[in-house]
Protein backbone atom coordinates (compact mmCIF):
# COMPACT_ATOMS: atom_id res chain seq x y z
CA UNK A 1 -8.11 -17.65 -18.96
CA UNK A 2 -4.72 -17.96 -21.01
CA UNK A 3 -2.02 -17.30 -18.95
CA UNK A 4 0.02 -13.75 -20.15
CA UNK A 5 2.07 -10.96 -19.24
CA UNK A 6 2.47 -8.60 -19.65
CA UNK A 7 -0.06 -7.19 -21.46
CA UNK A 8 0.11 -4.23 -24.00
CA UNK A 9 0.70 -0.82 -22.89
CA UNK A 10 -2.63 0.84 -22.11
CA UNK A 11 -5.13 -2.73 -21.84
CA UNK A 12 -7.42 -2.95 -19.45
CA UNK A 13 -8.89 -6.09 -18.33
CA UNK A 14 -12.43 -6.33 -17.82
CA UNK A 15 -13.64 -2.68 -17.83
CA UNK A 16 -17.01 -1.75 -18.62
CA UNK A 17 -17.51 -0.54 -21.43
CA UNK A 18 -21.04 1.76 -20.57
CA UNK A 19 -21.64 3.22 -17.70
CA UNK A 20 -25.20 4.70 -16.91
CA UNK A 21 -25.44 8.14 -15.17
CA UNK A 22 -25.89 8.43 -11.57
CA UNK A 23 -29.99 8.37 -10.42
CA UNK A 24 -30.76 11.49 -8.41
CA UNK A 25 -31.91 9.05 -5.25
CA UNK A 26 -30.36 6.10 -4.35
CA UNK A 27 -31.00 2.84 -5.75
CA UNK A 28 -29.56 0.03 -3.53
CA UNK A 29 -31.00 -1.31 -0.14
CA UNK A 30 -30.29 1.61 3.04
CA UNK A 31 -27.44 2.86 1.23
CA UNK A 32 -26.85 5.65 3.84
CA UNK A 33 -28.11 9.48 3.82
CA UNK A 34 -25.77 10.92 1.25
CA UNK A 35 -24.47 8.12 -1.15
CA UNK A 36 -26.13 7.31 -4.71
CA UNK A 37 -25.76 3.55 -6.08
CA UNK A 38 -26.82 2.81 -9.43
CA UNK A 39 -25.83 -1.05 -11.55
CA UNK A 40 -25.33 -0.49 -15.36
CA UNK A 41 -25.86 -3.28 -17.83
CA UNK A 42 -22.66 -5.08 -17.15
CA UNK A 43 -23.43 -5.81 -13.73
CA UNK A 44 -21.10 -2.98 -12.38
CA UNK A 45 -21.83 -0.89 -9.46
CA UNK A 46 -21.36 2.50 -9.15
CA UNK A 47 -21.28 4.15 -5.83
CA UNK A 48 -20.77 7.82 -4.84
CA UNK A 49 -20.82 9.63 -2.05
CA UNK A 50 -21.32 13.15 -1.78
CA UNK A 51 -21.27 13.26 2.51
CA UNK A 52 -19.82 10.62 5.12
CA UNK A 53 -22.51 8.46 6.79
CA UNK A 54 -21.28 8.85 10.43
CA UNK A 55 -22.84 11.82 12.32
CA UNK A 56 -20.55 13.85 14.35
CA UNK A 57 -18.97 11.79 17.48
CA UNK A 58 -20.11 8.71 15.58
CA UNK A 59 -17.08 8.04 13.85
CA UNK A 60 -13.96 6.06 14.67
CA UNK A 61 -10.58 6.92 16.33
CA UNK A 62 -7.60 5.71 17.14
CA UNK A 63 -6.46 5.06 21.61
CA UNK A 64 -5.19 8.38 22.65
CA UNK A 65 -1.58 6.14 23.23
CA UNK A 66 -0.60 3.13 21.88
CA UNK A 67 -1.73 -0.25 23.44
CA UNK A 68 1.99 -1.71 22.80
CA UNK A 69 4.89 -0.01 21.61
CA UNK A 70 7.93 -1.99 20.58
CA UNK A 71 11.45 -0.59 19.89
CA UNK A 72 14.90 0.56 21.96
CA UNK A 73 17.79 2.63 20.89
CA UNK A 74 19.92 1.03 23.83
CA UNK A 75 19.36 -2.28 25.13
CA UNK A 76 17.85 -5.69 25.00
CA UNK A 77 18.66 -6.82 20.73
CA UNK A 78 15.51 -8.18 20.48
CA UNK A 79 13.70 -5.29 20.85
CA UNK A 80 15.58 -3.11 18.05
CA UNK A 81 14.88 -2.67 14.75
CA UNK A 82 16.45 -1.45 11.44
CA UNK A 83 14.33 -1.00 8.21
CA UNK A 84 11.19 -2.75 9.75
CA UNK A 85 9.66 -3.93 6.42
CA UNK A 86 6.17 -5.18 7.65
CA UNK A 87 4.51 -6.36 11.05
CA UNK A 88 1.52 -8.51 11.82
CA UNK A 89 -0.98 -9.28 14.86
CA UNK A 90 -1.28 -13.54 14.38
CA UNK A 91 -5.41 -14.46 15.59
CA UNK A 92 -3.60 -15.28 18.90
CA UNK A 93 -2.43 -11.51 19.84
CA UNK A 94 1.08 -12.83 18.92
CA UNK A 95 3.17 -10.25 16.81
CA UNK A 96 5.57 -10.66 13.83
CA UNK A 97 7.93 -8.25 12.87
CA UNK A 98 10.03 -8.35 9.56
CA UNK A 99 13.47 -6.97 10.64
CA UNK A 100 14.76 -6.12 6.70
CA UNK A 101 18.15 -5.31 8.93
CA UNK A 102 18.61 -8.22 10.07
CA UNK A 103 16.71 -10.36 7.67
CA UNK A 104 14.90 -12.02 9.95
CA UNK A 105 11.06 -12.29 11.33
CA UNK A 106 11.00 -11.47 15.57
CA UNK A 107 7.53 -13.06 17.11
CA UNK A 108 6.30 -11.11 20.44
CA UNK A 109 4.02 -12.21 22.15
CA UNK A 110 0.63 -10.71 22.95
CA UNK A 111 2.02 -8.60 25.39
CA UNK A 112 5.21 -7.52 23.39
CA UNK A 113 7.79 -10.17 25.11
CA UNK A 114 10.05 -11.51 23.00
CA UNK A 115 9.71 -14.89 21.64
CA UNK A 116 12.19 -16.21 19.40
CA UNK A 117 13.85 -14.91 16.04
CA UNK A 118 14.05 -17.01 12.89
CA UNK A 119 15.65 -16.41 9.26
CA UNK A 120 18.99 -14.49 8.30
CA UNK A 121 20.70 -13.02 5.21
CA UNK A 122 21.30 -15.84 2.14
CA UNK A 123 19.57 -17.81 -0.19
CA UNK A 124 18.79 -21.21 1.35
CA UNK A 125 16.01 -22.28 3.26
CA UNK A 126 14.50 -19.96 5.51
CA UNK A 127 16.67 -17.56 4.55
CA UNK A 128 16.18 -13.94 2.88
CA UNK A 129 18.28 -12.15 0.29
CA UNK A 130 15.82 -9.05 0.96
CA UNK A 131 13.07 -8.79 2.94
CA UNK A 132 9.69 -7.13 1.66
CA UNK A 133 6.20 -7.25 2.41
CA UNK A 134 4.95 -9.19 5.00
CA UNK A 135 1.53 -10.53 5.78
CA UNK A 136 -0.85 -13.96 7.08
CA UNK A 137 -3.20 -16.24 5.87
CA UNK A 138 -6.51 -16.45 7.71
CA UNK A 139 -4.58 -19.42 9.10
CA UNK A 140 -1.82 -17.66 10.23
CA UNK A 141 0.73 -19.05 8.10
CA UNK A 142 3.39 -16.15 7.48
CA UNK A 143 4.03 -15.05 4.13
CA UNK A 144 7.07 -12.97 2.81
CA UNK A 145 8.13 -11.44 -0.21
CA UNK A 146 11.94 -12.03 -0.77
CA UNK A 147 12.83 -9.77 -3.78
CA UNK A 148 16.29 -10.59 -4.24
CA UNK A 149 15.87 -14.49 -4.56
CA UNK A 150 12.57 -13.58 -6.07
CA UNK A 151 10.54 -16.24 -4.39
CA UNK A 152 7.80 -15.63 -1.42
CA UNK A 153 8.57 -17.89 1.94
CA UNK A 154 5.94 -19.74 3.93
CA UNK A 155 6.43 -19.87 7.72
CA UNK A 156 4.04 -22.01 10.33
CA UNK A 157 2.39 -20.32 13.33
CA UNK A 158 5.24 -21.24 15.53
CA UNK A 159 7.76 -19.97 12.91
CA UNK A 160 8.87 -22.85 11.65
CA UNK A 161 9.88 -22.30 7.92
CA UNK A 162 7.57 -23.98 5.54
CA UNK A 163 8.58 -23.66 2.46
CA UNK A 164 9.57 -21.27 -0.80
CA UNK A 165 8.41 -20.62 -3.36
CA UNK A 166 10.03 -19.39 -6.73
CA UNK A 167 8.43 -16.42 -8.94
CA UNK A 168 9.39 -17.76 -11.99
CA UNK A 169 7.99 -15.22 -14.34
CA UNK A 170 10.13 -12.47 -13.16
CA UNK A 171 13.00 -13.50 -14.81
CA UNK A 172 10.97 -12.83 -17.75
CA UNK A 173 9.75 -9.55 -17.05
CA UNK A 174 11.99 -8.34 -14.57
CA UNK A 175 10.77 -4.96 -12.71
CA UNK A 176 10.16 -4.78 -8.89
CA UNK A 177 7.66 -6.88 -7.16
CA UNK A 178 5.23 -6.40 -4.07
CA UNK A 179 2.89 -8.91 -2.36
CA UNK A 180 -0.65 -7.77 -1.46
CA UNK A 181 -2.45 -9.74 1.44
CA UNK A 182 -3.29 -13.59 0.06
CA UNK A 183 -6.69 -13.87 -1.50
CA UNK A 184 -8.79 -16.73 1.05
CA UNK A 185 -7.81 -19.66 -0.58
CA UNK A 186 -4.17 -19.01 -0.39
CA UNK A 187 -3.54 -17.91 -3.92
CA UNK A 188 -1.03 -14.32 -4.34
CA UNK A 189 -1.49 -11.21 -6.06
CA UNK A 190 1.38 -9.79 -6.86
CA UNK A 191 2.16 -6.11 -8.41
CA UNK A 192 5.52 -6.19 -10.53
CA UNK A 193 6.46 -2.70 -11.35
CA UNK A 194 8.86 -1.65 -13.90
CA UNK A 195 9.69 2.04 -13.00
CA UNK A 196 11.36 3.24 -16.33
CA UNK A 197 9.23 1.72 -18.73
CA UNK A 198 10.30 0.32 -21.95
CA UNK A 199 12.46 3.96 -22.54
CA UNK A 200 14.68 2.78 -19.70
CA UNK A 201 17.19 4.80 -17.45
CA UNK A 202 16.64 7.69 -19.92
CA UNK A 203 16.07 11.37 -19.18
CA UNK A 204 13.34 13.37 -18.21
CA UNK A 205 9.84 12.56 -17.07
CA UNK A 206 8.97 8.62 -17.54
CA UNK A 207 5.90 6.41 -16.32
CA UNK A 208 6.29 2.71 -16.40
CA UNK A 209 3.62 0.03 -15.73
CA UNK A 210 2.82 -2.00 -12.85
CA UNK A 211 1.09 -5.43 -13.74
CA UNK A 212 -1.09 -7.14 -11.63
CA UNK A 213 -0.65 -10.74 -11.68
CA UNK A 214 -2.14 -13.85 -9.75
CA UNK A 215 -0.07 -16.66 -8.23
CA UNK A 216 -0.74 -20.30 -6.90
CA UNK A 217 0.81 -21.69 -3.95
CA UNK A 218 3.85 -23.25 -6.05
CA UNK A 219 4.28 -19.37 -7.42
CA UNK A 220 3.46 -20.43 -10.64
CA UNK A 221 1.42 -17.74 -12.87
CA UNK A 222 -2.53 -18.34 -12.95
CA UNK A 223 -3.34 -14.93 -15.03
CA UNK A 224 -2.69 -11.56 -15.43
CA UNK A 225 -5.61 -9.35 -13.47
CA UNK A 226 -4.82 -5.41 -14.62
CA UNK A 227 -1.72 -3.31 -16.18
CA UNK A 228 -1.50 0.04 -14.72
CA UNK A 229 0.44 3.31 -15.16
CA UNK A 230 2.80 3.24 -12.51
CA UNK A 231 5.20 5.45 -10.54
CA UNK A 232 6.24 8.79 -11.67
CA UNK A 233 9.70 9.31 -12.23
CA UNK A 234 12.44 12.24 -13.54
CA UNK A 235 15.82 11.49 -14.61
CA UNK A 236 17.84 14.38 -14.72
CA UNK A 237 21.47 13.60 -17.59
CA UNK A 238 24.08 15.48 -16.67
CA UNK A 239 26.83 14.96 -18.53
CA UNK A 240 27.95 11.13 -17.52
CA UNK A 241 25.65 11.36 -14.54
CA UNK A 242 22.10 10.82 -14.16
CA UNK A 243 19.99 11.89 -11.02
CA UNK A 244 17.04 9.72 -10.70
CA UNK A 245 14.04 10.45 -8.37
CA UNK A 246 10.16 10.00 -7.64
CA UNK A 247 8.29 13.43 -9.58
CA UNK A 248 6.90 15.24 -6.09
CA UNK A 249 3.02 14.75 -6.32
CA UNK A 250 3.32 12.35 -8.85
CA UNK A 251 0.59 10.02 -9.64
CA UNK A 252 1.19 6.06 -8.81
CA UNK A 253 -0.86 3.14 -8.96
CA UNK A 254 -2.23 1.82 -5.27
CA UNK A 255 -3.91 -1.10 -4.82
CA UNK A 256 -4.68 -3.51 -1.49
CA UNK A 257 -6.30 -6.79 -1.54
CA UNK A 258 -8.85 -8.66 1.01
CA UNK A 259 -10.28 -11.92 0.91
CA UNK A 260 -11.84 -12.85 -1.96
CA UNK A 261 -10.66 -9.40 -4.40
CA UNK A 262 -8.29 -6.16 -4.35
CA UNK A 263 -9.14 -2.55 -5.02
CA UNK A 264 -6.98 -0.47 -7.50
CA UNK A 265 -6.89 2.90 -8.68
CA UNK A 266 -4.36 5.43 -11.11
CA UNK A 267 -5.37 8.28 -8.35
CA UNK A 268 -5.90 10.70 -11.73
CA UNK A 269 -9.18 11.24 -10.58
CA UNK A 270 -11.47 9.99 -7.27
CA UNK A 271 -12.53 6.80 -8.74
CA UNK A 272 -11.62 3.23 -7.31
CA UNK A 273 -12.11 -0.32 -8.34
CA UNK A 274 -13.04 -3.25 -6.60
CA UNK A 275 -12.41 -6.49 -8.80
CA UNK A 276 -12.49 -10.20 -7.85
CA UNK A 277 -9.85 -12.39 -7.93
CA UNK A 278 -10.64 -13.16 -11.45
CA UNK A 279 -9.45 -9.87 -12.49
CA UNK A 280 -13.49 -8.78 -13.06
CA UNK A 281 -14.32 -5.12 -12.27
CA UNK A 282 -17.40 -5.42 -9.82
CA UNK A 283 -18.21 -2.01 -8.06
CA UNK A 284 -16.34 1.81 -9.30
CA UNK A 285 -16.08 3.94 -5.96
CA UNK A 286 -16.27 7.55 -6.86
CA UNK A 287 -16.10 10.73 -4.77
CA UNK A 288 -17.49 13.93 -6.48
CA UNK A 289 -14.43 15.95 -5.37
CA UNK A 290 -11.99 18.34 -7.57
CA UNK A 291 -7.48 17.66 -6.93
CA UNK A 292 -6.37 19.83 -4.86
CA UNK A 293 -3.66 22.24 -7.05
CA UNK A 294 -0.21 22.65 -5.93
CA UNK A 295 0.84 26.41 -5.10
CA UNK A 296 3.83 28.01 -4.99
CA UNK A 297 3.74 27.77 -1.19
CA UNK A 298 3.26 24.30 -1.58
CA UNK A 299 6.56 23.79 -3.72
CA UNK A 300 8.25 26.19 -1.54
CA UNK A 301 7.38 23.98 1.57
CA UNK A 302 7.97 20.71 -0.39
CA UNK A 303 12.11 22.47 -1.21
CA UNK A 304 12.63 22.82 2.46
CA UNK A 305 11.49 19.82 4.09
CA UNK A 306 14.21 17.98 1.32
CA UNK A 307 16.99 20.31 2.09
CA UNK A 308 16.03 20.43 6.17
CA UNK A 309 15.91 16.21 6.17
CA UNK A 310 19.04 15.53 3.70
CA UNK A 311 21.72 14.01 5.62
CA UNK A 312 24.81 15.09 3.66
CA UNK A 313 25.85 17.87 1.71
CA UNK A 314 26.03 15.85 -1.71
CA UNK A 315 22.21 14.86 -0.86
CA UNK A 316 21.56 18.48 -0.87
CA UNK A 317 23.13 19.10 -4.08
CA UNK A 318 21.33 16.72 -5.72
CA UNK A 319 18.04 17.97 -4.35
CA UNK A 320 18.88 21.47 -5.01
CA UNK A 321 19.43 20.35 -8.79
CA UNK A 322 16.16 17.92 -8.96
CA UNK A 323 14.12 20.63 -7.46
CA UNK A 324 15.21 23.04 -10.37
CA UNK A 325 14.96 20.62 -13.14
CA UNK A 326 11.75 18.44 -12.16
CA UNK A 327 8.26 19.69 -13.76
CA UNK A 328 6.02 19.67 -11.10
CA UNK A 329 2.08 18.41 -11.98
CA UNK A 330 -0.32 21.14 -11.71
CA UNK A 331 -2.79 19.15 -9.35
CA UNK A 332 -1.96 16.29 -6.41
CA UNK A 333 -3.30 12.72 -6.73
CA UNK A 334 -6.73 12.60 -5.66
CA UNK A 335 -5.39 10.17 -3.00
CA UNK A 336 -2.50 8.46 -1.26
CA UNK A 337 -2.33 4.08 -0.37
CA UNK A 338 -4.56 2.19 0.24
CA UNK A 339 -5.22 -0.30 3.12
CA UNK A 340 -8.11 -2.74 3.85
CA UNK A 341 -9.10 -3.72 7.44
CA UNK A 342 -10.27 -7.06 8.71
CA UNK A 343 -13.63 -6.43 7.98
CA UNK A 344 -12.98 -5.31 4.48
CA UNK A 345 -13.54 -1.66 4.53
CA UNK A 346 -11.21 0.23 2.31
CA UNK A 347 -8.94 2.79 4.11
CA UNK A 348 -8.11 5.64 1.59
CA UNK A 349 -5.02 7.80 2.77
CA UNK A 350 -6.05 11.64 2.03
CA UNK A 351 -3.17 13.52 -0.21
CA UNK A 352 -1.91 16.05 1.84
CA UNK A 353 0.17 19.32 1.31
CA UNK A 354 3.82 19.51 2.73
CA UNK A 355 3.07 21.38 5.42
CA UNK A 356 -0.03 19.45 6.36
CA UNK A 357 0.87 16.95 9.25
CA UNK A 358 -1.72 15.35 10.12
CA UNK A 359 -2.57 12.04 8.47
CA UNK A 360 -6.12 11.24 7.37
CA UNK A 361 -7.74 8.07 6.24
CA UNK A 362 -11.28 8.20 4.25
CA UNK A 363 -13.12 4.99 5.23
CA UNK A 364 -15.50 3.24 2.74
CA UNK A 365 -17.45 0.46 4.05
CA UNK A 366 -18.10 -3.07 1.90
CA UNK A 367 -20.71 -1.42 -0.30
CA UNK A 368 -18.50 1.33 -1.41
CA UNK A 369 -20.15 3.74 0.71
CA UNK A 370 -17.77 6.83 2.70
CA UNK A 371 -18.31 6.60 6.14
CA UNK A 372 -16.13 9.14 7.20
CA UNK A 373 -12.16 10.02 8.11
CA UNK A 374 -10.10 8.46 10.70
CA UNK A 375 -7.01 10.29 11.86
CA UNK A 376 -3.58 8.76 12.75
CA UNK A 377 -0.07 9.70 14.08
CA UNK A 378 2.34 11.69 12.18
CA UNK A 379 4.86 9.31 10.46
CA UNK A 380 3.36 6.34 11.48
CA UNK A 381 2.95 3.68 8.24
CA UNK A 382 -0.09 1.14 8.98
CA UNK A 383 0.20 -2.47 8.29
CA UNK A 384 -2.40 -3.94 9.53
CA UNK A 385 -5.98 -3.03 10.89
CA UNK A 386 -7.96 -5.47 12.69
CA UNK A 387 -11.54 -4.89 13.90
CA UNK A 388 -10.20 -3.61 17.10
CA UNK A 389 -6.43 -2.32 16.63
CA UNK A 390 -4.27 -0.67 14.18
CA UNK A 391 -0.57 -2.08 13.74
CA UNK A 392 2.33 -0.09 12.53
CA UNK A 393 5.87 1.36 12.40
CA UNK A 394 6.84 4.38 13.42
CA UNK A 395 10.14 6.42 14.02
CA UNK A 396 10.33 8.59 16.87
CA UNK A 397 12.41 12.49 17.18
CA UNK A 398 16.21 10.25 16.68
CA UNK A 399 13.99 8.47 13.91
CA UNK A 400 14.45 4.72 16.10
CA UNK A 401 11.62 2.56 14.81
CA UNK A 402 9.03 1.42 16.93
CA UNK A 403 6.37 -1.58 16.08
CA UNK A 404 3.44 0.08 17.70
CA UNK A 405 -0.23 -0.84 17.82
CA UNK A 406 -3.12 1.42 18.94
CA UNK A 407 -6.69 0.45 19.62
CA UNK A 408 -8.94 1.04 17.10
CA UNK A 409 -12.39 2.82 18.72
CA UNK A 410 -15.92 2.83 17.36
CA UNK A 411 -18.94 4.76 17.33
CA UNK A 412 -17.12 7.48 19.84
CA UNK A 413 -16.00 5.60 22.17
């Protein structure tokens, strides 16, 4: 495939272009009690399902309290943390951490004692100009995003720096870019977001694109996979000054890769794709499920949560003015991020109201089928799930961030 980006506003790579209607029993092999599967002529598969397949105490949870908990306000360096930008469990039970504070990665071992730190601020070697997204090969080779120098760095299992490698095509397209989880045989996909869109820092309500593009090991460009809608933003112009901000319940573009090919959806409507690392649309994961609409209690809730968590008075100002200014959608997204385990089942994060704390996951299993919802801690942001743990951050009541890891239980255990 030629190599481009990005592509026009609005393409789509590799969409069907027909999709057959749903059969009124299910047409795949076991596909579970409530889920319909049906393949149209393009090869596609279509799966919705109208019920979750576990039974009731069948499901999976998360360990009452965490299995290892990492972070101090006082005390030993090692152990805290300042804008904790990713953490990892290595096949070994060792533990990276990507300190964005410090620009550096911290290994723990299995056991959460500390091991050694390696990286810090600049642009040579080993270093990092800003620290994003962190994840592993199935090797456990480290992989980081470094936005500033706009290159992703390779580190051995013993932390030993590797390598960088320069994204090139960014200084062509510019926009913001975020590393999903490498693809098997090493290769990147990478989202590169532009949040303005080709009206720029205007006013008003504006949508840019994200593009989808994947990478070789030397972080040159193999092809562009899918151009999305991305984030929704509202620029308020007030005289010389311009108040910028993400449109509450706005829809984004999520996506999360695994193996061998990444899921992505626009969150419009309940419908998810599952492509290969070609770019090719293989299965469309559909729930039959109305957006929830946004009340007035809900916008109400959403204006005092802002004002109760700014942490100055011009903050406040400036939310106070957004909040009057910003048209607000009529309906949520029909979901939040994504996140795929070990195994390759698709965690969906359920769109909540403000006043709804309790996080939710909707689990879909390899075929595309729902198997049912997982809960999780209140303001705790997954990175990782393995087939027996879930790895995180979380900030506790003087919002000090914690690396924290809970066991993941199954069947009702």
């Amino acid at each position: 495939m030629e190599n481009r980006i990005p592509l026009p506003r609005g393409a789509v790579v590799g969409m069907v272009t027909a999709i057959l209607p749903l059969c009124a029993v299910a047409c795949s092999t076991e596909p579970g009690p409530s889920t319909a599967v049906v393949t149209d002529s393009s090869g596609v598969q279509i799966v919705e399902s109208i019920g979750p397949v576990w039974s009731e105490g069948s499901g999976w949870r998360l360990s009452d309290q965490p299995a290892l908990n990492l972070g101090v306000l006082d005390g030993d360096p090692a152990y805290q943390f300042y804008e904790i930008r990713g953490a990892w469990r290595l096949t070994d039970g060792r533990i990276v951490v990507a300190d964005g504070g410090a620009s550096e990665l911290r290994y723990f071992d299995s056991n959460g004692a500390y091991l050694l730190s390696v990286g810090e601020e600049g642009g040579g070697p080993g270093e990092f100009g800003s620290m994003g997204s962190l994840s592993a090969t199935p090797g456990d080779t480290v992989v980081v995003l470094d936005g500033r120098n706009r290159r992703i760095s390779y580190f051995d299992p013993s932390g030993a720096f590797i390598r960088s490698v320069p994204l090139q095509f960014l200084a062509e397209t510019g926009g913001s870019p975020t590393l999903m989880t490498p693809f098997d045989d090493g290769t990147l996909i990478i989202g590169v977001q532009n949040l303005f869109g080709s009206g720029g820092f205007g006013g008003g309500l504006t949508r840019g694109e994200v593009v989808y593009v994947r990478c070789d090991t030397t972080g040159a460009l193999m092809d562009t996979l899918a151009v999305r809608a991305g984030m929704e933003m509202y620029t308020a112009v007030q005289g010389d000054n311009r108040l910028a901000g993400v449109r509450p319940f706005g829809r984004s573009s999520q996506t999360a890769a695994h193996s061998n090919g990444f899921f992505l959806g626009g969150g419009d409507t309940y419908e998810i794709e599952y492509r290969n690392k070609e770019g090719v649309l293989l299965r469309s994961i559909r729930q039959p499920v109305e957006n929830m609409q946004v009340t007035q209690a809900d916008l109400e809730a959403y204006r005092r949560k802002k004002i109760e968590n700014a942490e100055s008075e011009r903050q406040r100002q400036v939310e106070e003015t957004l909040f009057g200014l910003i048209p607000f959608p009529e309906s949520y997204p029909a979901y939040r991020d994504f996140v795929v385990d070990a195994d390759g089942n698709l965690w969906v994060g359920v769109y909540r109201r403000p006043d709804d704390d309790q996080p939710r996951w909707t689990v879909f299993d390899t075929d595309g089928r729902m198997l049912g919802e997982v809960q999780t801690p209140d303001g705790f942001t997954i990175f990782q799930i393995g087939r027996d743990f879930v790895l995180g951050r979380w900030a506790d009541e003087l919002e000090v961030h914690h690396v924290v890891m809970y066991e993941l239980l199954r069947g009702g255990r």
